[in-house]
Protein backbone atom coordinates (compact mmCIF):
# COMPACT_ATOMS: atom_id res chain seq x y z
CA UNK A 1 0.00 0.00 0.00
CA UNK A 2 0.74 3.80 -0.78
CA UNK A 3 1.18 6.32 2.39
CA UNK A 4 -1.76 8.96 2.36
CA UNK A 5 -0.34 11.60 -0.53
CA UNK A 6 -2.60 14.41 1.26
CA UNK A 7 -0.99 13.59 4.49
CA UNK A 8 2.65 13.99 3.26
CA UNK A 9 1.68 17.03 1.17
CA UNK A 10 0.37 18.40 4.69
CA UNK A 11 3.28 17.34 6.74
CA UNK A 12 5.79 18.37 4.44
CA UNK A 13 4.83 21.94 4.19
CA UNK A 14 4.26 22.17 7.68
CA UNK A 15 7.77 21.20 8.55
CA UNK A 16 9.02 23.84 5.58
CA UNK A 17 6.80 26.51 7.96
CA UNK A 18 8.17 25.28 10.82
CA UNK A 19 11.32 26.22 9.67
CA UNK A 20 10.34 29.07 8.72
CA UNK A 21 9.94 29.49 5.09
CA UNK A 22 6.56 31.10 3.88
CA UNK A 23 4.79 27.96 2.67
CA UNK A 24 0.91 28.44 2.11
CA UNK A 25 -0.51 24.93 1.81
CA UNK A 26 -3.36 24.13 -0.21
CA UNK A 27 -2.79 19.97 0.68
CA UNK A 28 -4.96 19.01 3.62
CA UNK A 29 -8.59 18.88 3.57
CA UNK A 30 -9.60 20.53 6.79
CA UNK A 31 -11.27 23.83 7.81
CA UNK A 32 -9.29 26.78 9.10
CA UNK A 33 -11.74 27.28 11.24
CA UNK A 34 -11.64 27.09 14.90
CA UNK A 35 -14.29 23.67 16.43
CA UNK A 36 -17.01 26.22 17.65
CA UNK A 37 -17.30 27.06 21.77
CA UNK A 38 -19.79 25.49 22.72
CA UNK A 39 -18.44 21.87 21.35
CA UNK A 40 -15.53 22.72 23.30
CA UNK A 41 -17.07 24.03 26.10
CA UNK A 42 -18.65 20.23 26.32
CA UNK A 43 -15.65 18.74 25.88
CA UNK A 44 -14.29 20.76 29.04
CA UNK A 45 -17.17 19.57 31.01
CA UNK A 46 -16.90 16.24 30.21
CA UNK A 47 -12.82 16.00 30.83
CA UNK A 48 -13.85 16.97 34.42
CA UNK A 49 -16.67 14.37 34.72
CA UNK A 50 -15.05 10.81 36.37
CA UNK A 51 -17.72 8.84 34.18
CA UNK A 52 -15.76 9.89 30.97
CA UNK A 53 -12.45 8.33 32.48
CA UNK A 54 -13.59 4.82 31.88
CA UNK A 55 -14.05 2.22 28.85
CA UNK A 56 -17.55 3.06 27.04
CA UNK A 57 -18.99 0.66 24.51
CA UNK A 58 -16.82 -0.61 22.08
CA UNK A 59 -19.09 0.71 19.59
CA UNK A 60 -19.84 4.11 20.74
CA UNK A 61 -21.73 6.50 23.31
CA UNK A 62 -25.70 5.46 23.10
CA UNK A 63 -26.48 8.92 23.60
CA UNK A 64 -24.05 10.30 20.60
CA UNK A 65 -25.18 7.45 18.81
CA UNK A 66 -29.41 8.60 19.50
CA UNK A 67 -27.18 12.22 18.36
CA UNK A 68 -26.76 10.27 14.86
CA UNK A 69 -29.86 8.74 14.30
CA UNK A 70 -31.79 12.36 15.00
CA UNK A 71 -29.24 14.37 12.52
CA UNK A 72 -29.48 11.55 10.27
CA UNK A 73 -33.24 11.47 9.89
CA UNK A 74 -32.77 15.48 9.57
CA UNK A 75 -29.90 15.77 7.42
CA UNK A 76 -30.36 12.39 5.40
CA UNK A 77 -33.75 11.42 4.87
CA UNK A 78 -33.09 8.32 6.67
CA UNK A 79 -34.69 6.67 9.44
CA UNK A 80 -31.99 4.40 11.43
CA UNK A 81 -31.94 2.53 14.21
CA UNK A 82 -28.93 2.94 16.90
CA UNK A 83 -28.02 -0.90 16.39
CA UNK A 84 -26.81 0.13 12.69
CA UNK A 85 -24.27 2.73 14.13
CA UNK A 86 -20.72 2.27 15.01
CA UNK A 87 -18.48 5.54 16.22
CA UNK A 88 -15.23 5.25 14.80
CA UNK A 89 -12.06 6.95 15.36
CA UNK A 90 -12.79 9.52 12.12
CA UNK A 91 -14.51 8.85 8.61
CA UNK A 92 -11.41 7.14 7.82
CA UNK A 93 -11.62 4.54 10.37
CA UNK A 94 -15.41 4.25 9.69
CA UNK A 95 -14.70 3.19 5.83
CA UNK A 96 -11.69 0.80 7.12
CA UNK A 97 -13.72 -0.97 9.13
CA UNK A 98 -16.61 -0.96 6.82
CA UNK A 99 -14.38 -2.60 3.53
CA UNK A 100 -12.82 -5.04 6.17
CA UNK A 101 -15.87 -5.98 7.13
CA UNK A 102 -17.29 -6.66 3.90
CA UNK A 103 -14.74 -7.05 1.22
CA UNK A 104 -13.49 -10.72 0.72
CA UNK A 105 -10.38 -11.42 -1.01
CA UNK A 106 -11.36 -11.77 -5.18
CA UNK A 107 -14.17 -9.11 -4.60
CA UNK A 108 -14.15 -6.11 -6.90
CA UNK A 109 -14.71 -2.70 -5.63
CA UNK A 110 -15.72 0.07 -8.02
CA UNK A 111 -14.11 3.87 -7.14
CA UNK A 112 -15.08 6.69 -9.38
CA UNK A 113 -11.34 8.30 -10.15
CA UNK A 114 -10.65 10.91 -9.34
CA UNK A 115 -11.07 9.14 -5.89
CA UNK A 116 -10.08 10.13 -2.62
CA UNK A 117 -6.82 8.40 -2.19
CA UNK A 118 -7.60 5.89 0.63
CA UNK A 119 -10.30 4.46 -0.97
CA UNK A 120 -8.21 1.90 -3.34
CA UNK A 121 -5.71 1.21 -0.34
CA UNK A 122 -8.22 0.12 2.26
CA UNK A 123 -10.51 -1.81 -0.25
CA UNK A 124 -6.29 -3.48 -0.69
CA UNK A 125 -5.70 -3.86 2.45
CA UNK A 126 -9.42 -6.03 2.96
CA UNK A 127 -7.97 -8.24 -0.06
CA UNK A 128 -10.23 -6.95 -2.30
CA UNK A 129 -9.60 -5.46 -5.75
CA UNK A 130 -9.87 -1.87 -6.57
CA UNK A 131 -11.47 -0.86 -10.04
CA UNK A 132 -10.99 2.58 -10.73
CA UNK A 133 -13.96 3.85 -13.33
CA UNK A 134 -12.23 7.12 -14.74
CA UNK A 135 -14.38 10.06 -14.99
CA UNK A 136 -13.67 13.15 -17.26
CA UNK A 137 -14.40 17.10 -16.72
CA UNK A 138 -16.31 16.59 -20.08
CA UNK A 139 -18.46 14.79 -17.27
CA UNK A 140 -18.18 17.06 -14.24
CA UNK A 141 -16.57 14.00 -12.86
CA UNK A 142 -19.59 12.07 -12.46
CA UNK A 143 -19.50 8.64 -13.22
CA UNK A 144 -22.73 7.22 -14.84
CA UNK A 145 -24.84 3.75 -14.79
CA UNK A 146 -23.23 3.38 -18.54
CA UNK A 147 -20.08 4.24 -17.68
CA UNK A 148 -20.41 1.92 -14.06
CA UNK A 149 -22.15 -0.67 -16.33
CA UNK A 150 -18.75 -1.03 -17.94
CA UNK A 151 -16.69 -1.78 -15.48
CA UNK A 152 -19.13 -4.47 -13.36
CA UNK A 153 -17.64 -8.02 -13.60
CA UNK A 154 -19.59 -10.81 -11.79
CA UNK A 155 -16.69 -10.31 -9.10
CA UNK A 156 -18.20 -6.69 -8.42
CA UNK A 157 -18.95 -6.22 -4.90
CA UNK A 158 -19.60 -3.12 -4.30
CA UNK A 159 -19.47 0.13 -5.44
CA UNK A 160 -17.73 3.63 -3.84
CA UNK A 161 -20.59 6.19 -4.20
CA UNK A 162 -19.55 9.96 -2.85
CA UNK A 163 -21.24 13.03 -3.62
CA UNK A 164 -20.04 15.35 -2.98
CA UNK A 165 -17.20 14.63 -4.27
CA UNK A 166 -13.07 15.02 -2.90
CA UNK A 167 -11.34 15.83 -4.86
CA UNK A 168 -13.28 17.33 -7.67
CA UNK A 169 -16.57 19.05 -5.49
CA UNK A 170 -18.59 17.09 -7.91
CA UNK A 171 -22.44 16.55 -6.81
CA UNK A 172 -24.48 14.37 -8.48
CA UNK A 173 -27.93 15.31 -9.22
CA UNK A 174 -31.06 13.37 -7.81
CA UNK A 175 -31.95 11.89 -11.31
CA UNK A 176 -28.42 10.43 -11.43
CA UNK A 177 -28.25 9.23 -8.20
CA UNK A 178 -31.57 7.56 -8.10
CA UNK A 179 -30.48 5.94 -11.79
CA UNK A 180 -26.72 4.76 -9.81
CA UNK A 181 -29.16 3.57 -6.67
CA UNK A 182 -31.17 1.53 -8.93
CA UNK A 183 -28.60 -0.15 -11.29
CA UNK A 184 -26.81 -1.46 -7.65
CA UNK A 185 -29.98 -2.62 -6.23
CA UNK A 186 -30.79 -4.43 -9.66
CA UNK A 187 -27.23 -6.22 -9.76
CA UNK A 188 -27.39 -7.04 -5.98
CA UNK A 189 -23.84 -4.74 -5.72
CA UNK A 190 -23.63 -3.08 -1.98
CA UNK A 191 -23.26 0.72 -1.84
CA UNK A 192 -20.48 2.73 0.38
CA UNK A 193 -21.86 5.87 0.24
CA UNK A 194 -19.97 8.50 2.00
CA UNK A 195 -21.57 11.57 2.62
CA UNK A 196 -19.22 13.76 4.94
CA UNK A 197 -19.19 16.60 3.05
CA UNK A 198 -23.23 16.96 2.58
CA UNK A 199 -23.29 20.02 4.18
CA UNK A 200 -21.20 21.91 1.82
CA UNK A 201 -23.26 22.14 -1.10
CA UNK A 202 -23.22 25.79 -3.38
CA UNK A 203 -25.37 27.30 -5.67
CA UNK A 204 -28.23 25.41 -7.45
CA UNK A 205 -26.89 22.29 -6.56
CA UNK A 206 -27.96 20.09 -3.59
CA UNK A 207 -27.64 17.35 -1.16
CA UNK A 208 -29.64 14.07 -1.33
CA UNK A 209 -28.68 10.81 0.07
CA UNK A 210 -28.65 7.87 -2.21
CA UNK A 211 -30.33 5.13 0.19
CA UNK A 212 -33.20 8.18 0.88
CA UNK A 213 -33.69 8.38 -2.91
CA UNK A 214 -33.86 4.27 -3.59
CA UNK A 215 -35.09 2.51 -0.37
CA UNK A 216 -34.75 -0.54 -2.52
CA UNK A 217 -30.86 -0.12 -2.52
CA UNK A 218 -30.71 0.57 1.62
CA UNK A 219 -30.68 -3.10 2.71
CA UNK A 220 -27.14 -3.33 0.61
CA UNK A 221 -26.29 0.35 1.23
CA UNK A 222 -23.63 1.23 4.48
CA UNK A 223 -23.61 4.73 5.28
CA UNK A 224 -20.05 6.69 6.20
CA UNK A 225 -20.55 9.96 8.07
CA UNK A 226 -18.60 12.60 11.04
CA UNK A 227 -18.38 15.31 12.22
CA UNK A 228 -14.61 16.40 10.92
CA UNK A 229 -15.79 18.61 7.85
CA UNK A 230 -18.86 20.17 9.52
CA UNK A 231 -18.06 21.47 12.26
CA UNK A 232 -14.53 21.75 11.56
CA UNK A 233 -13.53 18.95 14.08
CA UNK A 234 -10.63 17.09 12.33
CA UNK A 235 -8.80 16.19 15.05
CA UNK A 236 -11.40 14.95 17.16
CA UNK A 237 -11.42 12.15 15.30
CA UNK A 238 -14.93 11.38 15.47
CA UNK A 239 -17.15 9.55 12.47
CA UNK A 240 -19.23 6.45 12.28
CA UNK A 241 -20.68 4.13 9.61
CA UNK A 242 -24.89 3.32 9.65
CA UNK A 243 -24.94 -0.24 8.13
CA UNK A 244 -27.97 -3.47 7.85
CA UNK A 245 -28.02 -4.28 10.92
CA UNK A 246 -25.67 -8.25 10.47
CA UNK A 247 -22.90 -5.96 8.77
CA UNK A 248 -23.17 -3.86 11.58
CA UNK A 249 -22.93 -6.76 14.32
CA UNK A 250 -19.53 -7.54 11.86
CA UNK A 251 -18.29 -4.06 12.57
CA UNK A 252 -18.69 -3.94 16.07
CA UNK A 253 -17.02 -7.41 16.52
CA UNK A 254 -14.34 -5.85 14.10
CA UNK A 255 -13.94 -2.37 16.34
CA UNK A 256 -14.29 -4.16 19.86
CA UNK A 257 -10.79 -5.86 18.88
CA UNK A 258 -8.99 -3.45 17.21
CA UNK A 259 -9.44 0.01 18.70
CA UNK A 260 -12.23 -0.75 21.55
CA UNK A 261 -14.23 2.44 22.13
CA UNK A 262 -13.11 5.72 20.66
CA UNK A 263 -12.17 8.87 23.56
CA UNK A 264 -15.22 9.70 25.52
CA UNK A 265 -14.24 13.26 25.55
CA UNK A 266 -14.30 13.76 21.39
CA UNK A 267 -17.63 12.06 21.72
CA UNK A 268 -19.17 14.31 24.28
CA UNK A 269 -18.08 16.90 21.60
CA UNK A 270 -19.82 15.25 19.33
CA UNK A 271 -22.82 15.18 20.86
CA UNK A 272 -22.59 19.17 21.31
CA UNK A 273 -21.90 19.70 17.78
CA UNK A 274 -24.88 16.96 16.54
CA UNK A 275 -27.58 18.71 19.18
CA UNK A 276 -25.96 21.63 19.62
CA UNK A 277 -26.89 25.24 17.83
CA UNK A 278 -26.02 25.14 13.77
CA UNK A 279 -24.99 28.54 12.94
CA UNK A 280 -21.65 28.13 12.79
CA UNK A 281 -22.13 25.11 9.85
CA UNK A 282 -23.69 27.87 7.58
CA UNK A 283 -21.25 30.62 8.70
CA UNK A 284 -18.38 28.52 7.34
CA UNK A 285 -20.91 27.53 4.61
CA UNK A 286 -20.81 30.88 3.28
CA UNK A 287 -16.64 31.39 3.54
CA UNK A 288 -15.68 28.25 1.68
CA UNK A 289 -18.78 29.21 -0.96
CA UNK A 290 -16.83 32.41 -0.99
CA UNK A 291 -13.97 31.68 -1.33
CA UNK A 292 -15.01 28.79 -3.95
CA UNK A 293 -15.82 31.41 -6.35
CA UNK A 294 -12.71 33.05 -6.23
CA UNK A 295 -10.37 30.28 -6.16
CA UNK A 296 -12.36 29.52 -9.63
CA UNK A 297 -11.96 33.05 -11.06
CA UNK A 298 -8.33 33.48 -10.06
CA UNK A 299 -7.14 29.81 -11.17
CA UNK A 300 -9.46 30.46 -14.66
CA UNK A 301 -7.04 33.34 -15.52
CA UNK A 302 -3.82 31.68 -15.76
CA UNK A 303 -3.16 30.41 -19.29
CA UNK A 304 -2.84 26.18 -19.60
CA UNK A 305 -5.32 25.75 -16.24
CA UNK A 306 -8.58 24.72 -17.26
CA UNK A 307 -10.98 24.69 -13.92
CA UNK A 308 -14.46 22.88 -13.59
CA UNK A 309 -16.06 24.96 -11.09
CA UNK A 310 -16.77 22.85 -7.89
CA UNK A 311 -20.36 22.53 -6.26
CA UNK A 312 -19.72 20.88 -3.06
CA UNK A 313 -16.67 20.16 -0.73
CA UNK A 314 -13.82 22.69 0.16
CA UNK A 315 -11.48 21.75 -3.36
CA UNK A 316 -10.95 22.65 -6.62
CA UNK A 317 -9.51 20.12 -9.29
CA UNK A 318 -7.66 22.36 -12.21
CA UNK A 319 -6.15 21.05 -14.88
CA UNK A 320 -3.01 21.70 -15.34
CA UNK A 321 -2.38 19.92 -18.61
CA UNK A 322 -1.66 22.68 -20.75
CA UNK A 323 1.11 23.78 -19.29
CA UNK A 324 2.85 20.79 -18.75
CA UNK A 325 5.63 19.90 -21.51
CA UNK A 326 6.98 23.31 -20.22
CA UNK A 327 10.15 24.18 -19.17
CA UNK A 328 9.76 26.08 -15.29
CA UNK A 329 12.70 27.00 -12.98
CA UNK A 330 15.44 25.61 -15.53
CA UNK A 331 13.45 22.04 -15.55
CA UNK A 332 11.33 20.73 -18.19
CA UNK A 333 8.11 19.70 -16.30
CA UNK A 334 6.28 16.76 -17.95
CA UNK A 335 3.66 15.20 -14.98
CA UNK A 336 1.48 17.35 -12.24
CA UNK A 337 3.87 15.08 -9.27
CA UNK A 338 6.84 17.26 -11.05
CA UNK A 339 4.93 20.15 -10.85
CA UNK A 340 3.77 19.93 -7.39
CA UNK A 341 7.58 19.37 -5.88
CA UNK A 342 8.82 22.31 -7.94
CA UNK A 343 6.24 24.67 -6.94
CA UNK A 344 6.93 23.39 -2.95
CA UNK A 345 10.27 24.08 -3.84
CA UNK A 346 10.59 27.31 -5.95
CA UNK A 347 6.87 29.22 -4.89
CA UNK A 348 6.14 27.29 -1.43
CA UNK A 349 3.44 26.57 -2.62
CA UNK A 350 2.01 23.30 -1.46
CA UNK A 351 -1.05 20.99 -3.50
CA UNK A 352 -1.78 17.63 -3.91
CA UNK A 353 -0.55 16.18 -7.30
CA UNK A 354 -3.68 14.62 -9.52
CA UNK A 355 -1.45 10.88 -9.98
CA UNK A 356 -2.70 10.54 -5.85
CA UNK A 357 -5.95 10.63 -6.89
CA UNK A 358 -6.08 8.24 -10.44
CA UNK A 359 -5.66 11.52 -12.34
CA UNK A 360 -2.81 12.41 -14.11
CA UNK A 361 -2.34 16.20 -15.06
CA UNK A 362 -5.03 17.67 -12.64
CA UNK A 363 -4.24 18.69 -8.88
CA UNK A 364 -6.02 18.98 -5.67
CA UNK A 365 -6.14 22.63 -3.48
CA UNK A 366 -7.93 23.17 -1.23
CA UNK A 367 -10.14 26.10 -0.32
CA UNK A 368 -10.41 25.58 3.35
CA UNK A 369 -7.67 28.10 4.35
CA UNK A 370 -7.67 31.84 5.05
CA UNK A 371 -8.49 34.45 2.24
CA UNK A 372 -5.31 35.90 2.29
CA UNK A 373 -3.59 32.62 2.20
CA UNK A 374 -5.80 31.77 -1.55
CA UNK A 375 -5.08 35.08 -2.91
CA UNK A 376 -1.64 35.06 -2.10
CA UNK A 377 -1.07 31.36 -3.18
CA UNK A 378 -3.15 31.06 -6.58
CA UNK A 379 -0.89 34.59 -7.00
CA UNK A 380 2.60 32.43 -6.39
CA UNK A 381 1.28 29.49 -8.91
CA UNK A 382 0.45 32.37 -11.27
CA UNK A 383 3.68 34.16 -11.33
CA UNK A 384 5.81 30.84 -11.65
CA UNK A 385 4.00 29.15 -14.14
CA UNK A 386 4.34 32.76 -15.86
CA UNK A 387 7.92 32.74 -15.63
């Protein structure tokens, strides 16, 4: 397996801050923003309660998870019952578990590319085979039944379904999705749909949750959720997966030997932030739709980037493809993984190269960062590809 490229993108340019150079990093996918008080105001109270200081159920709170089923129904369209829900330690961990739990070793798993890059390395690391279905701009980086129709083999399994998207912002309209919930309910092909960024959704486009839209497709459908993106709560590591109730017996077995119950304290937060007031979701709503816009504008303007303007998530997907072939700080630069070390190197600039997401010539920024940090970094990548 591959070590997370967003990770070392991240880690990398915070070591080049660290030592002081002027990096502005476009890598990680995580808000700027601060988690809001009153999350962390129930954090505080729950750090000083003795209750917290103890093992809780391997597979999570029973109030955080009632927390779920509520802002599920709300946010979802779905009715659940607790027994489907396992807290994880982060989406991540929820979609680990989730592929380990049902991906046997011969099973195909179809991921849309561009994918998020740990999709094809845990579906791997289950045993399982990876089939990436490539998607175009021409497309808006949707894959459709056609297109999926293609690419099922009677070793298909299941099928990666994420809208919106990382790391294009697609978001798939409710025809489309009810035509993708359909074909896998007709083929008998499970559905891991992950919604954690539903709540950043722009313009005329808008949210709607596959097994909501084909109740026929919910009994093979698991459900991969948190609070990371939302409420800007990253490293609280809190998510969970909402699965048929057997698969979900599977995942608790699964969680109750590997990681036993995630920190009570991140899932007091979580509580807060499910039950809690909302205004904060659409304040930072409005600065990433913001800032969306002008990352679109800005990036539109330099000649050889051609930009499909995002309508969910916090990243834009450029394509850099007609400017590579140049030549850019005395080096001819022929792949977007070339392009991305020399403008770390020469513009401290750091983004995540298209190859880590089954995309050669595109790239990955993201938009969750500080207003002066976008200007001034789409203004670097500007000037060097400028000369």
């Amino acid at each position: 397996m591959e070590a997370s490229p967003t990770m070392a993108v991240d880690a990398k340019a915070k070591a080049l801050k660290a030592a002081g150079e002027p990096v502005i990093g476009f890598g990680a996918g995580e808000p700027d923003f601060p988690t809001p008080a009153n999350i962390v105001e129930a954090a505080r109270r729950a750090a000083a309660d003795p209750a917290t200081h103890r093992y809780s159920p391997a597979g999570g709170l029973p109030a955080l998870k009632e927390a779920i089923v509520r802002r599920t129904a709300e946010d979802s369209g779905i009715e659940v019952d607790p027994g489907q829900i396992t807290v994880t330690n982060g989406g991540k961990h929820a979609l680990y578990n989730v592929f380990m739990t049902l991906v046997d070793p011969g099973d195909e798993v179809l991921v849309p590319a561009p994918y998020w890059v740990s999709y094809p390395e845990q579906v791997k690391l289950a045993g399982g085979t990876p089939v990436a279905v490539p998607t175009t701009k021409d497309t808006g980086f949707r894959a459709g039944v056609e297109l999926l129709e293609r690419h099922r083999t009677p070793r298909t399994k299941a099928l990666v379904f994420v809208s919106p998207s990382n790391p294009t912002g697609a978001v798939y309209p409710r025809d489309e999705i009810e035509a993708v919930g359909r074909w896998a309910a007709e083929h008998g092909i499970w559905v891991i749909t992950d919604e954690i960024y539903q709540h950043l959704v722009y313009g005329d486009a808008s949210f709607a949750s596959l097994p909501a839209l084909v109740p026929e497709a919910a009994e093979r459908t698991v459900l991969v959720n948190g609070v990371a993106k939302t409420y800007a709560m990253t490293g609280w590591r809190i998510g969970w997966s909402i699965a048929p109730i057997e698969v979900a017996k599977g995942i608790d077995k699964l969680q109750s030997q590997v990681t036993s119950n995630v920190a009570n304290i991140a899932q007091h937060a979580a509580i807060e932030a499910l039950t809690g007031p909302q205004d904060a979701v659409a304040t930072m709503r409005e600065a990433f739709d913001r800032r969306r816009r002008f990352a679109v504008e800005r990036l539109s303007e330099i000649p050889g980037v051609e930009v499909v303007e995002p309508e969910g998530a916090f990243y834009v997907f450029p394509s850099f493809e007609g400017v590579l072939g140049g030549a850019f700080a005395g080096r001819r630069i022929e792949t977007t993984l070339e392009l991305a070390e020399v403008l770390l190197e020469e513009a401290k600039v750091a983004l995540v190269p298209g190859e880590a997401f089954g995309a050669p010539g595109y790239a990955r920024l993201s938009y969750a960062l500080g207003d002066d940090d976008l200007a001034e970094g789409i203004d670097r990548i500007a000037k060097f590809l400028a000369g």
